[in-house]
Protein backbone atom coordinates (compact mmCIF):
# COMPACT_ATOMS: atom_id res chain seq x y z
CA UNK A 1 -3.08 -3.76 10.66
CA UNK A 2 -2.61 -4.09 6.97
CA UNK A 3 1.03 -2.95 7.41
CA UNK A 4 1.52 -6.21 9.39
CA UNK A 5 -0.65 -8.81 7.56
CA UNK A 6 0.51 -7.90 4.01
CA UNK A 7 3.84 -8.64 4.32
CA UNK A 8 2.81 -12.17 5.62
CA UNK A 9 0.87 -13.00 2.64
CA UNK A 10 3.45 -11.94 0.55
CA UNK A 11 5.79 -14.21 2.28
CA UNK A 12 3.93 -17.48 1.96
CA UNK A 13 3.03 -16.18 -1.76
CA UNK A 14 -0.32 -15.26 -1.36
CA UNK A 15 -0.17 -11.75 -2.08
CA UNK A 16 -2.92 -10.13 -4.07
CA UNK A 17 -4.89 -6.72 -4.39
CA UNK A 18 -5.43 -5.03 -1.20
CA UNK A 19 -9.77 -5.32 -1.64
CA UNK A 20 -8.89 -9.11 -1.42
CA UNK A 21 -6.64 -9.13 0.89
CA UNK A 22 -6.79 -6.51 3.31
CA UNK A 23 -8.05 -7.08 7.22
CA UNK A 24 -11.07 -5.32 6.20
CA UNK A 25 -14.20 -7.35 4.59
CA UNK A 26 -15.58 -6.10 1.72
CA UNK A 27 -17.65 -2.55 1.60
CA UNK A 28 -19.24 -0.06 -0.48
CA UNK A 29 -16.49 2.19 -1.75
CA UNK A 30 -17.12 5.66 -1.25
CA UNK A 31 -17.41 6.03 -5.04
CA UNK A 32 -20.01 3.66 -5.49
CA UNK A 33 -22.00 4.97 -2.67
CA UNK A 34 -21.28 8.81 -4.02
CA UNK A 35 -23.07 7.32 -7.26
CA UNK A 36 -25.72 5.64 -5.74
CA UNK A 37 -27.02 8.85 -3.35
CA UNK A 38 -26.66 11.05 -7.29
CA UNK A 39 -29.18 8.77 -8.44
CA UNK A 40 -31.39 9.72 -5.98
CA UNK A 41 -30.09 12.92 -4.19
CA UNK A 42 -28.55 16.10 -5.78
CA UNK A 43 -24.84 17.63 -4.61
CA UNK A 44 -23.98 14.96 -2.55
CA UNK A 45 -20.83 15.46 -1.16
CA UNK A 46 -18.05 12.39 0.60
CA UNK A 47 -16.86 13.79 4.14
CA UNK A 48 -14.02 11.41 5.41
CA UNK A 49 -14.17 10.53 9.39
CA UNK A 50 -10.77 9.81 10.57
CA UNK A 51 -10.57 8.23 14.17
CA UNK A 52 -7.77 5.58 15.71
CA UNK A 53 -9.13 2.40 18.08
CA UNK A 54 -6.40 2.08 20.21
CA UNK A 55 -5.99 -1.46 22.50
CA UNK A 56 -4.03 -2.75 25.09
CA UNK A 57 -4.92 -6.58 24.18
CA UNK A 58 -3.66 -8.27 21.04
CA UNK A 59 -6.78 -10.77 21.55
CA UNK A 60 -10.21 -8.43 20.06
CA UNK A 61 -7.55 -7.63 17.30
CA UNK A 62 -6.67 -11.30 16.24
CA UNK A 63 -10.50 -12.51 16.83
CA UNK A 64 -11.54 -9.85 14.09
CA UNK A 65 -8.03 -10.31 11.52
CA UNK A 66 -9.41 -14.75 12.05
CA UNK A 67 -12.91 -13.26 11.20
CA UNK A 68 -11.77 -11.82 7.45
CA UNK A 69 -11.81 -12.88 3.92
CA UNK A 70 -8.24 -12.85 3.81
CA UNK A 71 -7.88 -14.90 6.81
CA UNK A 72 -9.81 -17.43 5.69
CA UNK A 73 -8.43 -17.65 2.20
CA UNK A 74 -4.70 -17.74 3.38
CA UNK A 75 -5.79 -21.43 3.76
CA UNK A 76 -3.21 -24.01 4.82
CA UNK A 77 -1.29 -20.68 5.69
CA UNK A 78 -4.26 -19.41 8.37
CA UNK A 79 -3.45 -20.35 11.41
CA UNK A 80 0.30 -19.75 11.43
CA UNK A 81 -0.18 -16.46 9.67
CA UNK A 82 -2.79 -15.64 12.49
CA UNK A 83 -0.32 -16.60 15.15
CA UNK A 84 2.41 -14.27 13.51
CA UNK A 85 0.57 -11.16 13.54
CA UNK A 86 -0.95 -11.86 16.81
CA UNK A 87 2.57 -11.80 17.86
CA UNK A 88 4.23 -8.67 15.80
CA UNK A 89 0.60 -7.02 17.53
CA UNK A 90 1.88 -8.00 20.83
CA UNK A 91 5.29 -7.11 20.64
CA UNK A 92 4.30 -3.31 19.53
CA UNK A 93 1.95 -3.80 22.49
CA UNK A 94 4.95 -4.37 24.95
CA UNK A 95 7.02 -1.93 23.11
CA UNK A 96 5.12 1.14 23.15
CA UNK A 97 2.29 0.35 25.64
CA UNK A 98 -0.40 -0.10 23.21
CA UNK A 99 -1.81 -0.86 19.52
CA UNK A 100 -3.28 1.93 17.55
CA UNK A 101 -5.82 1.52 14.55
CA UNK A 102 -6.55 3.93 12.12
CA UNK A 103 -9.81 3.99 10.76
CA UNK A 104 -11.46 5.97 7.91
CA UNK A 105 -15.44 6.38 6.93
CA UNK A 106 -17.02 8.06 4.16
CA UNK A 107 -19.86 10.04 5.35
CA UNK A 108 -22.13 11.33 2.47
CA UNK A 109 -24.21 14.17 2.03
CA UNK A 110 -26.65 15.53 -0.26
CA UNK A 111 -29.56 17.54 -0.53
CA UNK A 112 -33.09 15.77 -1.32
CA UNK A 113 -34.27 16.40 -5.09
């Protein structure tokens, strides 16, 4: 989705790191988490689960991009930027019968001290 939004901030100069504006609200990095479990654990280990969410509807898409950090700070920008996406979503919808999401979780392990 970021592949679509991005280029719409940049357009209405709002552009900035992808952690601030990115369709994805802010997480633990895997990093940080990796840290955290060392603290605690020893060995521990990232695995990265790779999956796609793939939809028919533009409409669960758009409710979740109007739910973000980003959305909301685009502003004065939000709704039309919202309405833009909803339709480049839609139109890859139509062209190619659906929408496909990749998604990407760290999974840690470790073995207990």
């Amino acid at each position: 989705m970021n592949e679509l939004w991005l280029p719409l901030l940049d357009r209405v100069g709002l552009g900035a790191p992808l952690a601030d504006a990115g369709l994805v609200n802010p997480r633990v990095t895997a990093d940080d988490a990796r840290r955290f479990v060392a603290k605690h654990f020893e060995d521990p280990h990232v695995h990265w689960l790779r999956s796609s969410v793939i939809v028919t509807d533009a409409a669960p898409v758009i409710r979740h991009a109007a739910s973000t950090t980003a959305a909301q700070a685009a502003g004065k920008h939000r709704d039309e930027l919202i309405g833009e996406l909803s339709e480049a979503i839609t139109s890859r919808i139509h062209r190619d019968g659906r929408f496909t999401i990749t998604t990407e979780v760290a999974f840690l392990t470790a073995t207990p001290s």
